[in-house]
C-alpha atoms as a PDB file:
ATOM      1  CA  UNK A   1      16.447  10.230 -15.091  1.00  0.00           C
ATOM      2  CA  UNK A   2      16.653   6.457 -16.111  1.00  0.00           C
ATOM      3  CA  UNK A   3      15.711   3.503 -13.600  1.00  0.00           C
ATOM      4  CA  UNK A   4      17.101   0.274 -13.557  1.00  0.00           C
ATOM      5  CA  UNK A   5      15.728  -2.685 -12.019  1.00  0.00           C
ATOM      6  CA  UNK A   6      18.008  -5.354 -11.088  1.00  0.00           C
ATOM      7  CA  UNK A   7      15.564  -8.267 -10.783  1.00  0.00           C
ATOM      8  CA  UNK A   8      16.321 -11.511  -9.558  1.00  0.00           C
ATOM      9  CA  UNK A   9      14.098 -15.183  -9.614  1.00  0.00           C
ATOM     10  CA  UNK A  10      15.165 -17.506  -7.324  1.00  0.00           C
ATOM     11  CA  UNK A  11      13.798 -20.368  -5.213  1.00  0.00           C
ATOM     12  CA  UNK A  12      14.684 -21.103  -1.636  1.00  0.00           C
ATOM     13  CA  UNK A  13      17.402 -23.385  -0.793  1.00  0.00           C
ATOM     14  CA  UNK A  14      16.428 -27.043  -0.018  1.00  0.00           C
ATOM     15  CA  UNK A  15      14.060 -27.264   3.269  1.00  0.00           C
ATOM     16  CA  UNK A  16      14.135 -23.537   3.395  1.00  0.00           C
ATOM     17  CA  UNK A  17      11.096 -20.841   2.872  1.00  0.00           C
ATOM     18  CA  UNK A  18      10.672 -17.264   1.187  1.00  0.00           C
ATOM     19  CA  UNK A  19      10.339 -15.873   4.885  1.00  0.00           C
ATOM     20  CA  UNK A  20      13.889 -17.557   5.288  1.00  0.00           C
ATOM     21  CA  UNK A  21      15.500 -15.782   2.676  1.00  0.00           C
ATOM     22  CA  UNK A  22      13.875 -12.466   3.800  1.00  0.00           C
ATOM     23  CA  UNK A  23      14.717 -13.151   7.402  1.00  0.00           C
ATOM     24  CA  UNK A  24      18.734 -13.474   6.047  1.00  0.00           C
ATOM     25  CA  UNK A  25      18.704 -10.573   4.273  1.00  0.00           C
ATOM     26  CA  UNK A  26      19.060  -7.678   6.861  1.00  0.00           C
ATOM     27  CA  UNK A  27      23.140  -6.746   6.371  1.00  0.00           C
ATOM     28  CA  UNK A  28      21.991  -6.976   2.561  1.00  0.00           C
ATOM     29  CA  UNK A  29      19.269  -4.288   3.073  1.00  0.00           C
ATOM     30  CA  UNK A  30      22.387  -2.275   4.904  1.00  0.00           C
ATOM     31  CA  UNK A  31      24.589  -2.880   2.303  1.00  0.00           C
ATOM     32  CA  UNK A  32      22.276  -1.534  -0.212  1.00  0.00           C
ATOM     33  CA  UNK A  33      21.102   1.412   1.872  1.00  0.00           C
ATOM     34  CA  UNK A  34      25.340   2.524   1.428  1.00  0.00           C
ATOM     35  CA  UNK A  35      25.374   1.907  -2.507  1.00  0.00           C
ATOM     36  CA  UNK A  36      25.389   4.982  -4.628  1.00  0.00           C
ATOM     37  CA  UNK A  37      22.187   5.329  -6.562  1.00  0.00           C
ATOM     38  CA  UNK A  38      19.887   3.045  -4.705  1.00  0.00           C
ATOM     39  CA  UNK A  39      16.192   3.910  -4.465  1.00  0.00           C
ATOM     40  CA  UNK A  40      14.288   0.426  -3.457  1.00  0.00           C
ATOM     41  CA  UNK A  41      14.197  -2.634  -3.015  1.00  0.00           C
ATOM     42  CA  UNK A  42      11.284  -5.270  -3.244  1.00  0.00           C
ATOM     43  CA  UNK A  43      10.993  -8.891  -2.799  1.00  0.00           C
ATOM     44  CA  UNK A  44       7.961 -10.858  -3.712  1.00  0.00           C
ATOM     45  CA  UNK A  45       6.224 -14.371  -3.317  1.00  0.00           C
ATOM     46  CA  UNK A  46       4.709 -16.304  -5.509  1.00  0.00           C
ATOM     47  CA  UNK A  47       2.172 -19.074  -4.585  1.00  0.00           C
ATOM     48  CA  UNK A  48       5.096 -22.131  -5.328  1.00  0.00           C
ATOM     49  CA  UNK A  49       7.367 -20.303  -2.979  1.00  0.00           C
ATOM     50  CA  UNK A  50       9.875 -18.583  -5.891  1.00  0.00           C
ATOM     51  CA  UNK A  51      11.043 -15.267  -4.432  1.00  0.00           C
ATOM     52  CA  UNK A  52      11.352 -12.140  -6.813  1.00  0.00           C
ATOM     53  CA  UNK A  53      13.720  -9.981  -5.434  1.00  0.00           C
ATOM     54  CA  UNK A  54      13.833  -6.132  -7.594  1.00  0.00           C
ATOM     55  CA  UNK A  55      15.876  -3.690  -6.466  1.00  0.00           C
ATOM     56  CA  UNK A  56      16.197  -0.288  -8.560  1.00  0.00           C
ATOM     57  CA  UNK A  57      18.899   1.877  -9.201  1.00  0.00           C
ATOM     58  CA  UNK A  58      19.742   5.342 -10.780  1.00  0.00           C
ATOM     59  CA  UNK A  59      21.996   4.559 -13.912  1.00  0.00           C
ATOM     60  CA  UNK A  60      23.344   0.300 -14.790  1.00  0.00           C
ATOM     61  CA  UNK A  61      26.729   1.356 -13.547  1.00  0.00           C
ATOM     62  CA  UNK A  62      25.557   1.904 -10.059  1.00  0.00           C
ATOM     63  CA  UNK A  63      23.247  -1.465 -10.697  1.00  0.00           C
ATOM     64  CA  UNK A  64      26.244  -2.940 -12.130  1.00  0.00           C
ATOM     65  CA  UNK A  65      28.239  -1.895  -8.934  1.00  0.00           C
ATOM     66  CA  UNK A  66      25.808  -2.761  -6.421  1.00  0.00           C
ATOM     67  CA  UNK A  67      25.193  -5.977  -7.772  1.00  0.00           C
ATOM     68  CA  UNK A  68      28.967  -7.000  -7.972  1.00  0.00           C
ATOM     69  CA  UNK A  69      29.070  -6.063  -4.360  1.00  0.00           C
ATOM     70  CA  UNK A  70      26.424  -8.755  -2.947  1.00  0.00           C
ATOM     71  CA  UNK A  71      29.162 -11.790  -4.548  1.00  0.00           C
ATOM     72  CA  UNK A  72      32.366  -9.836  -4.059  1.00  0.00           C
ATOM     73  CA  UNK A  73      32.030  -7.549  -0.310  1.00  0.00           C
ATOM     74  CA  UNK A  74      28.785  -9.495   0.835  1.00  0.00           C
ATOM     75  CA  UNK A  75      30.019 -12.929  -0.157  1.00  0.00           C
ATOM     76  CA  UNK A  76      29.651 -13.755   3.410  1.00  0.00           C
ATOM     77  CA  UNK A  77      25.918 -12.790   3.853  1.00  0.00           C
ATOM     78  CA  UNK A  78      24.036 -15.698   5.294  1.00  0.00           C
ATOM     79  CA  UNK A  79      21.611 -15.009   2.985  1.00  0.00           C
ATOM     80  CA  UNK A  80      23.831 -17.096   0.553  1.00  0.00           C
ATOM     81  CA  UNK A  81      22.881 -19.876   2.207  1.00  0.00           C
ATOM     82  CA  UNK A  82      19.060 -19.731   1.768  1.00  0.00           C
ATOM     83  CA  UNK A  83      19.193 -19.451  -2.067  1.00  0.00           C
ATOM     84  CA  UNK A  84      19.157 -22.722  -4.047  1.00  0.00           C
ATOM     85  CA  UNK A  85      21.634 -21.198  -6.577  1.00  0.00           C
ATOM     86  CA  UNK A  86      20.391 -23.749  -9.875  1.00  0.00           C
ATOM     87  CA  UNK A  87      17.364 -21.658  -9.571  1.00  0.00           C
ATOM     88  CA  UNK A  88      18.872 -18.296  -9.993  1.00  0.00           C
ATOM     89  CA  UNK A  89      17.966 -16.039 -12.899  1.00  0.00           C
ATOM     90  CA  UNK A  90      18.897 -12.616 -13.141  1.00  0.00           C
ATOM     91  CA  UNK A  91      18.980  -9.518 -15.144  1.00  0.00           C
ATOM     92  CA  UNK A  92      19.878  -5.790 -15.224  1.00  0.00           C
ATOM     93  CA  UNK A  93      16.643  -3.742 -16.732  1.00  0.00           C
ATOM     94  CA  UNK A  94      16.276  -0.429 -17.951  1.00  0.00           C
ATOM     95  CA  UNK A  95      12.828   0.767 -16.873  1.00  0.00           C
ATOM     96  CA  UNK A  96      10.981   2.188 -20.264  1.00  0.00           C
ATOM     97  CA  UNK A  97       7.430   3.050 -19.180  1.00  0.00           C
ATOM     98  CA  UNK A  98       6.599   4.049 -15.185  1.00  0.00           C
ATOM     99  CA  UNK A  99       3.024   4.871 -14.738  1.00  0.00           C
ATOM    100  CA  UNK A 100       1.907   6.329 -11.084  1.00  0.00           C
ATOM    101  CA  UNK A 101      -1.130   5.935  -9.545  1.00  0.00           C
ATOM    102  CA  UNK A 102      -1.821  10.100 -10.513  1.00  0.00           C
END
C-alpha cells in the first residue's frame, strides 16, 4: 500500500514560537483524526525555529482531500494565525523507500 507524506515548512508568525503553532493546532489534530486515510502526523523543530509539519496518508487523493480541508472546512482554525504564510512551502510526496527499525 502506498504512503504519502504531505509535508509542510513553515516559520512562525511574527512574535510567535513553534510551541505556538503546536499549542493552536488541537481542532486540526481532530480534524485529521476524521479524514479518510490518515495514519500520522508529525511536526518538528529546527534550531532557527522553522516548524516541519508531515502528516501521512493512504493514497494522494485522501492527501489531496485532507489537505483541501485545513483552507476550505478549517479555514477558521486559530492555528492560521500562528503561521507567517510568506514562509510556507509545501508538497504532496509519495513515500518510495520505508525502512523500520527490524
Amino acid at each position: 500500500m502506498a504512503e504519502i507524506l504531505e509535508v509542510t515548512v513553515l516559520r512562525p508568525a511574527a512574535g510567535l514560537t513553534a510551541d505556538d503553532f503546536v499549542a493552536a493546532n488541537d481542532d486540526i489534530n481532530d480534524y485529521l483524526r476524521r479524514q479518510p486515510g490518515f495514519r500520522w502526523r508529525r511536526i518538528a523543530v529546527a534550531e532557527d525555529g522553522t516548524v516541519v509539519d508531515i502528516v501521512a496518508y493512504d493514497s494522494m487523493a485522501q492527501a489531496e482531500a485532507g489537505a483541501a480541508g485545513i483552507t476550505g472546512e478549517m479555514a477558521g482554525s486559530p492555528v492560521h494565525d500562528t503561521i507567517d504564510h510568506g514562509s510556507v512551502q509545501w508538497r504532496l510526496t509519495k513515500v518510495t523507500q520505508h525502512i523500520d527499525r527490524g
